[in-house]
PDB file of N, CA and C in Angstrom:
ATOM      1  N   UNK A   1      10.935   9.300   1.539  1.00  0.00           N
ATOM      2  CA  UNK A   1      12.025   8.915   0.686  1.00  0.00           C
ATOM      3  C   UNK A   1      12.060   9.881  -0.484  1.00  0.00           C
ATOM      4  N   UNK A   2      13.530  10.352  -0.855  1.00  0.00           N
ATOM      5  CA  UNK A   2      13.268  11.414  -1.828  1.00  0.00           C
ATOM      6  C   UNK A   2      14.428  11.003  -3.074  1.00  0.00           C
ATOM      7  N   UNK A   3      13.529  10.959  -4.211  1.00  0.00           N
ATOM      8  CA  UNK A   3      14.134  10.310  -5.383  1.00  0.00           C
ATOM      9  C   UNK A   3      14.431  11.532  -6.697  1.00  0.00           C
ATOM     10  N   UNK A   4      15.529  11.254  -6.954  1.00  0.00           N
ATOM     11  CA  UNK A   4      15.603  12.515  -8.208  1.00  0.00           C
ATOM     12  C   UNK A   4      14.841  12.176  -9.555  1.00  0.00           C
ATOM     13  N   UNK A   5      14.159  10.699  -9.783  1.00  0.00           N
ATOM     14  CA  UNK A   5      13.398  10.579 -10.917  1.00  0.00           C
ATOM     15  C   UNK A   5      12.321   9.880 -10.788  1.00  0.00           C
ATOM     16  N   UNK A   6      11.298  10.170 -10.728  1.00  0.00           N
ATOM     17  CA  UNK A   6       9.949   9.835 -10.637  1.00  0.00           C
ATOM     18  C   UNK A   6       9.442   8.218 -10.480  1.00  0.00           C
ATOM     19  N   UNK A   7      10.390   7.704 -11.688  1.00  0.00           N
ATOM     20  CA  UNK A   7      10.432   6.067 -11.998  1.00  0.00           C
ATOM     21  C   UNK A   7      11.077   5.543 -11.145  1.00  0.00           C
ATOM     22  N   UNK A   8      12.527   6.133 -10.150  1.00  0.00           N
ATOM     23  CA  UNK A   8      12.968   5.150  -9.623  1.00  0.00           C
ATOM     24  C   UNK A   8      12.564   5.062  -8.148  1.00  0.00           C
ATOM     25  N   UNK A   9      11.109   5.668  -7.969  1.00  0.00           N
ATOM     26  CA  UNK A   9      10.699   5.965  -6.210  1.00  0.00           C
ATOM     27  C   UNK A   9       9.756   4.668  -6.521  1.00  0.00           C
ATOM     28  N   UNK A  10       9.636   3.806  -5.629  1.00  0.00           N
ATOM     29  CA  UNK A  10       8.908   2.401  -5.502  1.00  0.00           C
ATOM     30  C   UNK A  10       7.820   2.732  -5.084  1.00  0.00           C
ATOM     31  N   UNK A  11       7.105   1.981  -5.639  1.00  0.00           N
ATOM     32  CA  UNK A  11       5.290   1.884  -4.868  1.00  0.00           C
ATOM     33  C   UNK A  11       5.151   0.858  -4.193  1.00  0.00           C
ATOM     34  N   UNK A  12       4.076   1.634  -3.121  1.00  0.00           N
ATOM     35  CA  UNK A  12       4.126   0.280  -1.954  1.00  0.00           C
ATOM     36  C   UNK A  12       2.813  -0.144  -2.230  1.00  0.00           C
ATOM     37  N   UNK A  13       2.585  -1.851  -2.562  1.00  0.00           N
ATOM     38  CA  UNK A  13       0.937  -2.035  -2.690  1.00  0.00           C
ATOM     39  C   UNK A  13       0.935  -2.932  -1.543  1.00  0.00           C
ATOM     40  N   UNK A  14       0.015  -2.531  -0.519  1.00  0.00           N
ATOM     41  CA  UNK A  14      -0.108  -3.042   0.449  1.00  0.00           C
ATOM     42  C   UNK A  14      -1.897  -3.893   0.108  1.00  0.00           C
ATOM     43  N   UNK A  15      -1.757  -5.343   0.208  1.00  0.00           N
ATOM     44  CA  UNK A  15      -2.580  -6.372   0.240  1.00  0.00           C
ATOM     45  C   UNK A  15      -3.686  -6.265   1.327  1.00  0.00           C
ATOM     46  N   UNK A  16      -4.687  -5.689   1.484  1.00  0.00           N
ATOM     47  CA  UNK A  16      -5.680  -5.767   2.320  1.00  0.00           C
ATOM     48  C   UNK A  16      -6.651  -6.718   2.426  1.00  0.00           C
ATOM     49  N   UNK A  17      -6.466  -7.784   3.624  1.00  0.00           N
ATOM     50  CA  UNK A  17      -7.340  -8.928   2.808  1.00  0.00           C
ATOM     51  C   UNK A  17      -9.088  -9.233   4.337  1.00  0.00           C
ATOM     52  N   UNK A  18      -8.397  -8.290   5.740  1.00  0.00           N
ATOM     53  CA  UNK A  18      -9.274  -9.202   6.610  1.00  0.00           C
ATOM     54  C   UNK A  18      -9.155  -7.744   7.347  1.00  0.00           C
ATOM     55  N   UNK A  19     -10.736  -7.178   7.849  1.00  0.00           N
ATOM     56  CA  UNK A  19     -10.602  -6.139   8.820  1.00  0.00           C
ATOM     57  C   UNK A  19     -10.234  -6.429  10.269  1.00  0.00           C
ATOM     58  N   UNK A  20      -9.840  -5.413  10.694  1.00  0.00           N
ATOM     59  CA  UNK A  20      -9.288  -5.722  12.064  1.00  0.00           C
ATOM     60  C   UNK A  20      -7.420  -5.971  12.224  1.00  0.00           C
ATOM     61  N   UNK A  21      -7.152  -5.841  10.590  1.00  0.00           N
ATOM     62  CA  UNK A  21      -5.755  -5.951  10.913  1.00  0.00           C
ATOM     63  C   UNK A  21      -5.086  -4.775  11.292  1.00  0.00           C
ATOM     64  N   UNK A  22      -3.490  -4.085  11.111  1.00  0.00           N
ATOM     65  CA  UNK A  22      -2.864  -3.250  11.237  1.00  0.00           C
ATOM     66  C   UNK A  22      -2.717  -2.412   9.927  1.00  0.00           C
ATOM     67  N   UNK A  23      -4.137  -2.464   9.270  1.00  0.00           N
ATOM     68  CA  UNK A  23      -3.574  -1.189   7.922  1.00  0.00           C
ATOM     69  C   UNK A  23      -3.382  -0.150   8.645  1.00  0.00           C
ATOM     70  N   UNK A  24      -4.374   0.737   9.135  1.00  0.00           N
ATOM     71  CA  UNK A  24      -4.089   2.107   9.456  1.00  0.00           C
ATOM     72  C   UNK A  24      -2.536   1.853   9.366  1.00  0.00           C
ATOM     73  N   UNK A  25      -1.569   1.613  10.496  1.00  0.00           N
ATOM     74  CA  UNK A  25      -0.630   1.315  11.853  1.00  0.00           C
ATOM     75  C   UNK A  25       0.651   1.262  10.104  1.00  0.00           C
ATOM     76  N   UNK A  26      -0.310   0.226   9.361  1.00  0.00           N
ATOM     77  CA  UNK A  26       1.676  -0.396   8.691  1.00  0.00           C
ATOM     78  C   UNK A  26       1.326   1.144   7.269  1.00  0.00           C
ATOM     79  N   UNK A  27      -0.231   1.464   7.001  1.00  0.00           N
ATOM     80  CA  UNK A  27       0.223   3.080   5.983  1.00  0.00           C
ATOM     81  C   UNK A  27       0.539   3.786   6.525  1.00  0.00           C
ATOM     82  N   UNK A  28       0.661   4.081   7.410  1.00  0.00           N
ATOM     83  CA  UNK A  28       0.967   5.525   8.213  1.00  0.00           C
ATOM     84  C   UNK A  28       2.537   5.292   8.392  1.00  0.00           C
ATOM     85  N   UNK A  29       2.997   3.983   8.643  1.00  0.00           N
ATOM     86  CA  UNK A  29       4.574   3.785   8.782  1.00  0.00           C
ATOM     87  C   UNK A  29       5.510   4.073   7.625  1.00  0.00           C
ATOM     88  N   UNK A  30       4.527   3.336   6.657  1.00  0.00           N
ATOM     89  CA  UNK A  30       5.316   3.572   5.241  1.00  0.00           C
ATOM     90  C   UNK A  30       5.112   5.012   4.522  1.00  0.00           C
ATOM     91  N   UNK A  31       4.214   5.399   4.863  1.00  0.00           N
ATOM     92  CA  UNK A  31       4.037   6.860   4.441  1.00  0.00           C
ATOM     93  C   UNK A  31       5.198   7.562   4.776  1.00  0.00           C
ATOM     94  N   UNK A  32       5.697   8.051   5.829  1.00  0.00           N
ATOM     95  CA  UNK A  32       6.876   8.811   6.180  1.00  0.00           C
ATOM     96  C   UNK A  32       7.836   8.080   5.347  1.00  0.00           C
ATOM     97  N   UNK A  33       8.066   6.934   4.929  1.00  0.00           N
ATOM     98  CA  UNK A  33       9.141   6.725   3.516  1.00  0.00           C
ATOM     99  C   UNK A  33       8.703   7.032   2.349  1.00  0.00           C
ATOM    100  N   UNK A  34       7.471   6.739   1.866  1.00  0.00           N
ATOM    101  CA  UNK A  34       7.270   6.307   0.344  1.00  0.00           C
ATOM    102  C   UNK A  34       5.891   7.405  -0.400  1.00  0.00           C
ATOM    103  N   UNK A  35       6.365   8.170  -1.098  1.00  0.00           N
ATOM    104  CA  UNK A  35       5.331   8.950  -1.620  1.00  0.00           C
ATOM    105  C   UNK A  35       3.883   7.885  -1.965  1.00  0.00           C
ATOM    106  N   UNK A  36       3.963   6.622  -3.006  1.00  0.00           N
ATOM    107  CA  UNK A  36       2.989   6.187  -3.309  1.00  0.00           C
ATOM    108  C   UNK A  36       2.420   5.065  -3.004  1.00  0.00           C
ATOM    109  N   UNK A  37       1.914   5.116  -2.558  1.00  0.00           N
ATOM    110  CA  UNK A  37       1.095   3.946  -1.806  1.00  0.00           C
ATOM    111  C   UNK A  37      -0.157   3.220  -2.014  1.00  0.00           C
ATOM    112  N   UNK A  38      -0.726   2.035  -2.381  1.00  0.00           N
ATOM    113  CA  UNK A  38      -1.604   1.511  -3.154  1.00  0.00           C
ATOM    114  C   UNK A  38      -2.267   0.651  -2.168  1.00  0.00           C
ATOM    115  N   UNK A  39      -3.448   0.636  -1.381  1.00  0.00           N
ATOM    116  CA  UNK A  39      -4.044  -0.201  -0.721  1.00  0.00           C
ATOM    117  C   UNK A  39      -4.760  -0.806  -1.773  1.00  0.00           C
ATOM    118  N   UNK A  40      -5.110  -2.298  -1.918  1.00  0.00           N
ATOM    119  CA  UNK A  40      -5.651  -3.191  -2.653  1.00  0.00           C
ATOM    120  C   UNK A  40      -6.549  -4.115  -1.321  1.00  0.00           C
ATOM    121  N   UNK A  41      -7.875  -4.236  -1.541  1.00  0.00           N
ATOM    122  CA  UNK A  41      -8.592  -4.944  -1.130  1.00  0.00           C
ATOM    123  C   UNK A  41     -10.203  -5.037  -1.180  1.00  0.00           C
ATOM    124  N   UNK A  42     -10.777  -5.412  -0.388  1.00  0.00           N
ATOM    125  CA  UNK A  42     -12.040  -4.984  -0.289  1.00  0.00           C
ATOM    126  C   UNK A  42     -12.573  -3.558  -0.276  1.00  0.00           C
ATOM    127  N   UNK A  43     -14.200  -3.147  -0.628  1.00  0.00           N
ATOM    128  CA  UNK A  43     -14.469  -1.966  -0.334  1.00  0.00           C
ATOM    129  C   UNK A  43     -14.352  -1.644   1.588  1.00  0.00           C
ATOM    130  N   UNK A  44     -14.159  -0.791   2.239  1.00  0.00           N
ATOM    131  CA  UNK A  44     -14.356  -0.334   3.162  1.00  0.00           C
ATOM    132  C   UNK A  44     -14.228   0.993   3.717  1.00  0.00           C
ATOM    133  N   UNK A  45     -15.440   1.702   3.612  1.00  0.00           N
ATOM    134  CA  UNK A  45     -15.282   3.162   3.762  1.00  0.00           C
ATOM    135  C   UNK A  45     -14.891   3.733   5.064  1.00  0.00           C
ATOM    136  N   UNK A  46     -14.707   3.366   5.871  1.00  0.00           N
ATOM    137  CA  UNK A  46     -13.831   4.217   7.254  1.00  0.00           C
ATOM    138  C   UNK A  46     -12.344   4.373   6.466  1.00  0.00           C
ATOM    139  N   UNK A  47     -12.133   2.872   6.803  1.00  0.00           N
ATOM    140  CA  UNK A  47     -10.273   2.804   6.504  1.00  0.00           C
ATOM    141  C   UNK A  47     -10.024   3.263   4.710  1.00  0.00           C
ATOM    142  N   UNK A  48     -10.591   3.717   3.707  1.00  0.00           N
ATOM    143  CA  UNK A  48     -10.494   3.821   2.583  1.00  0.00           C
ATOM    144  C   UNK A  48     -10.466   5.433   3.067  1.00  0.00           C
ATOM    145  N   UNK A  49     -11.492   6.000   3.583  1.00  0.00           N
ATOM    146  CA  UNK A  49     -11.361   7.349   3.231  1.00  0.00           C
ATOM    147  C   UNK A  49     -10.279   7.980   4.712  1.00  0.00           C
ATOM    148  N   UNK A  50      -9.809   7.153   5.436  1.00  0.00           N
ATOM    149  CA  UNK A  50      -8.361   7.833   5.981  1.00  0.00           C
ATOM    150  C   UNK A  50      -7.223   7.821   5.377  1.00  0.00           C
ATOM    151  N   UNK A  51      -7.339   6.749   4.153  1.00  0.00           N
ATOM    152  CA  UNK A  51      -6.519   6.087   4.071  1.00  0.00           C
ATOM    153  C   UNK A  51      -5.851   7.406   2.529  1.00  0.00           C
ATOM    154  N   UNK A  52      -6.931   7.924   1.836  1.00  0.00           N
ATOM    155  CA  UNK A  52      -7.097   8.517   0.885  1.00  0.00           C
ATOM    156  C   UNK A  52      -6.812   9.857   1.537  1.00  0.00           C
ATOM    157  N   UNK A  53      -7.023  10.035   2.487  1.00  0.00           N
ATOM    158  CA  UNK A  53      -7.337  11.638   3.390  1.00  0.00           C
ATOM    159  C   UNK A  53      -5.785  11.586   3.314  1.00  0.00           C
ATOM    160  N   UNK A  54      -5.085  10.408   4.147  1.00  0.00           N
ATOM    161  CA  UNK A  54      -2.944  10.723   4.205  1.00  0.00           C
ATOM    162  C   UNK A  54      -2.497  11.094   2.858  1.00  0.00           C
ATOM    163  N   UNK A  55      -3.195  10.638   1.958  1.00  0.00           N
ATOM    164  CA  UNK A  55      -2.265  10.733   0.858  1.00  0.00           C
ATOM    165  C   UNK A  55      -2.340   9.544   0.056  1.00  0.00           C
ATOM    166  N   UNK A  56      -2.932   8.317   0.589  1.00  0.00           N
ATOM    167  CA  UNK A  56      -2.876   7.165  -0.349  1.00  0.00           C
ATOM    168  C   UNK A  56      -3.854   7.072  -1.294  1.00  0.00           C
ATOM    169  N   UNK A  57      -4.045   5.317  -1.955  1.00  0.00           N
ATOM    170  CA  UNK A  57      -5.008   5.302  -3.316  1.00  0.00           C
ATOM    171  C   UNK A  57      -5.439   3.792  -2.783  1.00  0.00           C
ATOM    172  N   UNK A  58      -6.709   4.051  -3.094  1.00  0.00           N
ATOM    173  CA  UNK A  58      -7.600   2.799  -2.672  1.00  0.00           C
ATOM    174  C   UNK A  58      -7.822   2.116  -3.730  1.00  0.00           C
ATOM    175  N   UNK A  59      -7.811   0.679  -4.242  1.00  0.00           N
ATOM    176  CA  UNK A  59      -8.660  -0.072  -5.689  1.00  0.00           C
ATOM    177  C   UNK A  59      -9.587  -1.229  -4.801  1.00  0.00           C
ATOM    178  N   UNK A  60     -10.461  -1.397  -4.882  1.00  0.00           N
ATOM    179  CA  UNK A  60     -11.541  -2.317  -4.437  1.00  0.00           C
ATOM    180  C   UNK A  60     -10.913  -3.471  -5.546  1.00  0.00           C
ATOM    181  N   UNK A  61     -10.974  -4.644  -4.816  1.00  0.00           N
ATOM    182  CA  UNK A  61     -10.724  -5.937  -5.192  1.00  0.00           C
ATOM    183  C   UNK A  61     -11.258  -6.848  -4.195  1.00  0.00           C
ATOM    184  N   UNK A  62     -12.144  -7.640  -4.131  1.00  0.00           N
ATOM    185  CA  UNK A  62     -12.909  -8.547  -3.135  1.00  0.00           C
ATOM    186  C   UNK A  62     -12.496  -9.615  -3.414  1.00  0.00           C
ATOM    187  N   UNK A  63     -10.807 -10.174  -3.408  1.00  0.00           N
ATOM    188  CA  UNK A  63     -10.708 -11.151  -3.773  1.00  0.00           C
ATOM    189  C   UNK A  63      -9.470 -11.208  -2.143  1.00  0.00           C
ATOM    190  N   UNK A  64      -9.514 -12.699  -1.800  1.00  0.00           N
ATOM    191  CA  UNK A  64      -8.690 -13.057  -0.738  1.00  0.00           C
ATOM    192  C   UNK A  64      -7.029 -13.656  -0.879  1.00  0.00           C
ATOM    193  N   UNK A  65      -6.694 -13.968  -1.976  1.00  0.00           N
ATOM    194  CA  UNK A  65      -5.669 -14.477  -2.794  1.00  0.00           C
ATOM    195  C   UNK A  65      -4.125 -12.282  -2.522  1.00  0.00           C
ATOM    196  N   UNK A  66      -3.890 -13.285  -1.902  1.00  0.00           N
ATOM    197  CA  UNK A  66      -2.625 -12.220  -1.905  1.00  0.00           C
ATOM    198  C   UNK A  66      -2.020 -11.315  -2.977  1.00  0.00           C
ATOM    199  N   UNK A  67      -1.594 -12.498  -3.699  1.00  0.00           N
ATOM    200  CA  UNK A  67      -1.038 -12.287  -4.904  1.00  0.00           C
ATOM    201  C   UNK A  67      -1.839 -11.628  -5.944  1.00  0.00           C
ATOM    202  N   UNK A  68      -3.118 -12.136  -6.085  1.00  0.00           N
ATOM    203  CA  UNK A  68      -3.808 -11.291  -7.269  1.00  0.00           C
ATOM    204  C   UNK A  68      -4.618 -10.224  -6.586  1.00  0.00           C
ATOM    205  N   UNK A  69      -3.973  -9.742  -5.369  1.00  0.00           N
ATOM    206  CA  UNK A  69      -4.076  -8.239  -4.929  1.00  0.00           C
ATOM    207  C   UNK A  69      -3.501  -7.733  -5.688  1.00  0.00           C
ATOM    208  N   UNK A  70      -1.935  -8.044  -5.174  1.00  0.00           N
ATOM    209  CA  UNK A  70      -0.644  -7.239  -5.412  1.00  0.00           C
ATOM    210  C   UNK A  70      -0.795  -7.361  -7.198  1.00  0.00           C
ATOM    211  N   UNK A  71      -1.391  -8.237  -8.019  1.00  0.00           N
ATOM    212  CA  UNK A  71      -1.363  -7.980  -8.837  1.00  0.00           C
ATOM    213  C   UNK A  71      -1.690  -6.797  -9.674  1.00  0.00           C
ATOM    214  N   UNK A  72      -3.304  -6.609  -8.891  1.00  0.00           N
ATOM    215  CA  UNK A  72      -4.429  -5.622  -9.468  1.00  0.00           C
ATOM    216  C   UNK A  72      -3.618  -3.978  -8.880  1.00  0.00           C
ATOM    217  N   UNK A  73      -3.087  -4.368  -8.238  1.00  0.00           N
ATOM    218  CA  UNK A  73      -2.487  -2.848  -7.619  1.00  0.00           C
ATOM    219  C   UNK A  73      -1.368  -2.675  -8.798  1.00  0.00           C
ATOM    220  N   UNK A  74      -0.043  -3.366  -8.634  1.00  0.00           N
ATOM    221  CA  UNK A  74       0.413  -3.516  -9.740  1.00  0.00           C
ATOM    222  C   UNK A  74       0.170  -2.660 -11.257  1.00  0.00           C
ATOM    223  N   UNK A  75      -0.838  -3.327 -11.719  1.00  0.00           N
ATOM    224  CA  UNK A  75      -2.214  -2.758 -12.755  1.00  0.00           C
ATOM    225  C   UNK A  75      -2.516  -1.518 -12.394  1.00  0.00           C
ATOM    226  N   UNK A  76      -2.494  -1.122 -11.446  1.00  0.00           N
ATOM    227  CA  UNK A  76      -3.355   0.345 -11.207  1.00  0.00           C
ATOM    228  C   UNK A  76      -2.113   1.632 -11.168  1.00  0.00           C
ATOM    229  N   UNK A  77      -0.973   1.221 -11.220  1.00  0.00           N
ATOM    230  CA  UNK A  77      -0.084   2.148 -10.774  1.00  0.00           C
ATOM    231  C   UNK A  77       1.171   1.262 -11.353  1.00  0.00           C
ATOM    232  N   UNK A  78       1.858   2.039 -12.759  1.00  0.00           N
ATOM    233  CA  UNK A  78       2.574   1.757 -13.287  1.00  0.00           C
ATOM    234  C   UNK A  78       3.925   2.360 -12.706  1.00  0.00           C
ATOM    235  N   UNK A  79       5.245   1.418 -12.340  1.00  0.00           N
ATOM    236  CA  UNK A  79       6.204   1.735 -11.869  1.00  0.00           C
ATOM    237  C   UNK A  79       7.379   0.832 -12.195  1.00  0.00           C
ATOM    238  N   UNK A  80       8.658   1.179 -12.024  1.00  0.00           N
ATOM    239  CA  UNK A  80       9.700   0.607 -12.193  1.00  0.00           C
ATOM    240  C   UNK A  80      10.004  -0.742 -10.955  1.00  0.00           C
ATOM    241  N   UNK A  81       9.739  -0.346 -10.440  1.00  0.00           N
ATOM    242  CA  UNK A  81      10.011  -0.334  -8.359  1.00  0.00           C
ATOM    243  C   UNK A  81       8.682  -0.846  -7.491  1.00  0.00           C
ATOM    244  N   UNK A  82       8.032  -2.329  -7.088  1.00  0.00           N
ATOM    245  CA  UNK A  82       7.136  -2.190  -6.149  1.00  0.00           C
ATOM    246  C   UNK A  82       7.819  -2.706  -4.902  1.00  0.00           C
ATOM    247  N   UNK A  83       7.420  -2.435  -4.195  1.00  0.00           N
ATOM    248  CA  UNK A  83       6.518  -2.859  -2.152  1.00  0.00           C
ATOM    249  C   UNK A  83       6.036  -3.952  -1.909  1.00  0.00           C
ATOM    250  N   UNK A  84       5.951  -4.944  -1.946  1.00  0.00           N
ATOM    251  CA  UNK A  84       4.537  -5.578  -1.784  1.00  0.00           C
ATOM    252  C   UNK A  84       4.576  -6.008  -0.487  1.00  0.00           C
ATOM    253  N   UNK A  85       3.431  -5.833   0.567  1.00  0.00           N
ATOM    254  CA  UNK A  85       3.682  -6.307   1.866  1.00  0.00           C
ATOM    255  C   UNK A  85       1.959  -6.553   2.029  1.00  0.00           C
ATOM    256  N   UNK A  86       1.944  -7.027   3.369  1.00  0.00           N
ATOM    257  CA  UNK A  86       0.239  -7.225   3.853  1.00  0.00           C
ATOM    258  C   UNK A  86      -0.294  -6.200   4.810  1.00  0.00           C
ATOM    259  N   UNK A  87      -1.090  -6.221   4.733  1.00  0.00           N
ATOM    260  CA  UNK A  87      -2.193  -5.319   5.996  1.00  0.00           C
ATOM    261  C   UNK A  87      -1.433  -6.402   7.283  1.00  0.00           C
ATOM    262  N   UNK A  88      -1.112  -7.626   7.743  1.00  0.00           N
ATOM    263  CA  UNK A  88      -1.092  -7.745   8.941  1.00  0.00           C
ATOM    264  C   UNK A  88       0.419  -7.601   9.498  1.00  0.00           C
ATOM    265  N   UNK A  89       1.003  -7.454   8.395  1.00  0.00           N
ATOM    266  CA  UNK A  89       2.359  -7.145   8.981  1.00  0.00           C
ATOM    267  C   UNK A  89       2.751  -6.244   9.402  1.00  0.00           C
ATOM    268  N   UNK A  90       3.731  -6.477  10.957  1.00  0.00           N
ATOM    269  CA  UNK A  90       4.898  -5.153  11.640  1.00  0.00           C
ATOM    270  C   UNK A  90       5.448  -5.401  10.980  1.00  0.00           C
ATOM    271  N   UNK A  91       6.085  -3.991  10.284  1.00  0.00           N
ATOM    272  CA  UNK A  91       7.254  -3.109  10.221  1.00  0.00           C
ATOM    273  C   UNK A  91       8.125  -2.786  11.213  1.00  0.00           C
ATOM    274  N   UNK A  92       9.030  -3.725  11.129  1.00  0.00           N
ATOM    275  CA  UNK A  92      10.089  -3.856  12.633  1.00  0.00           C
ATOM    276  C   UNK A  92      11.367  -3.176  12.068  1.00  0.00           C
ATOM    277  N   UNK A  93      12.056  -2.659  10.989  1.00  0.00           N
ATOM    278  CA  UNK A  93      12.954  -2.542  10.376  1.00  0.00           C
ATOM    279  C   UNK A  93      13.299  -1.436  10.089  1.00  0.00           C
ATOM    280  N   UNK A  94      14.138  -0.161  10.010  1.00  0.00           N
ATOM    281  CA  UNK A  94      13.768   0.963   9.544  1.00  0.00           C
ATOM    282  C   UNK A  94      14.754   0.437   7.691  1.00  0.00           C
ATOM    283  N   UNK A  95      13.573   1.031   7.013  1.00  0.00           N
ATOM    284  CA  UNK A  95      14.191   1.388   5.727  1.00  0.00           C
ATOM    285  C   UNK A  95      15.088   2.259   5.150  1.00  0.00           C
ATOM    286  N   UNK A  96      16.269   2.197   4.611  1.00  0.00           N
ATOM    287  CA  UNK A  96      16.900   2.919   4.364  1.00  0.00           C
ATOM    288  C   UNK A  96      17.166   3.024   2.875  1.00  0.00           C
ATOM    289  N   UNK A  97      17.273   4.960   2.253  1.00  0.00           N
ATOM    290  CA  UNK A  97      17.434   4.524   0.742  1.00  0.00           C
ATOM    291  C   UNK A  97      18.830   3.413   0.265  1.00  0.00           C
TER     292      UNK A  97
END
């Protein structure tokens, strides 16, 4: 997705709460839209350092509560514009600006 001002490109904080879901599958989808991307969840070093290798940003939060993921991500990456979706969700939809 390509934005002429910095503030108005959305961040996606994607909620990581249980391994074994579809992170890889739903960052890699949103990547081809969205420059910034915020995984929020537990520590986990496989999926953290692919996840960092595409282009994204990892915050360790060991908490299971959805919302005060998306919060702490939120917190970590100041923007006009968020994303908020889960690690287990398809992306069935194509996004359009």
């Amino acid at each position: 997705m390509t934005s002429q001002n910095k503030e108005e490109t959305p961040v996606v904080i994607i909620a990581y709460r249980e391994p074994g879901n579809h992170l890889e599958g739903v960052f890699l989808d949103l990547k081809s839209w969205f420059e910034d991307i915020v995984v929020v969840g537990p520590e986990n070093d496989h999926i953290s350092k692919a996840i960092k290798t595409s282009g994204g940003s990892w915050v360790v939060n060991e908490s299971h509560h959805i919302a005060e993921l998306w919060e702490t991500g939120i917190r970590a990456h100041v923007s006009d514009w968020y994303i908020l979706v889960q690690d287990k969700e398809y992306l069935s939809s194509v996004l359009k600006e």
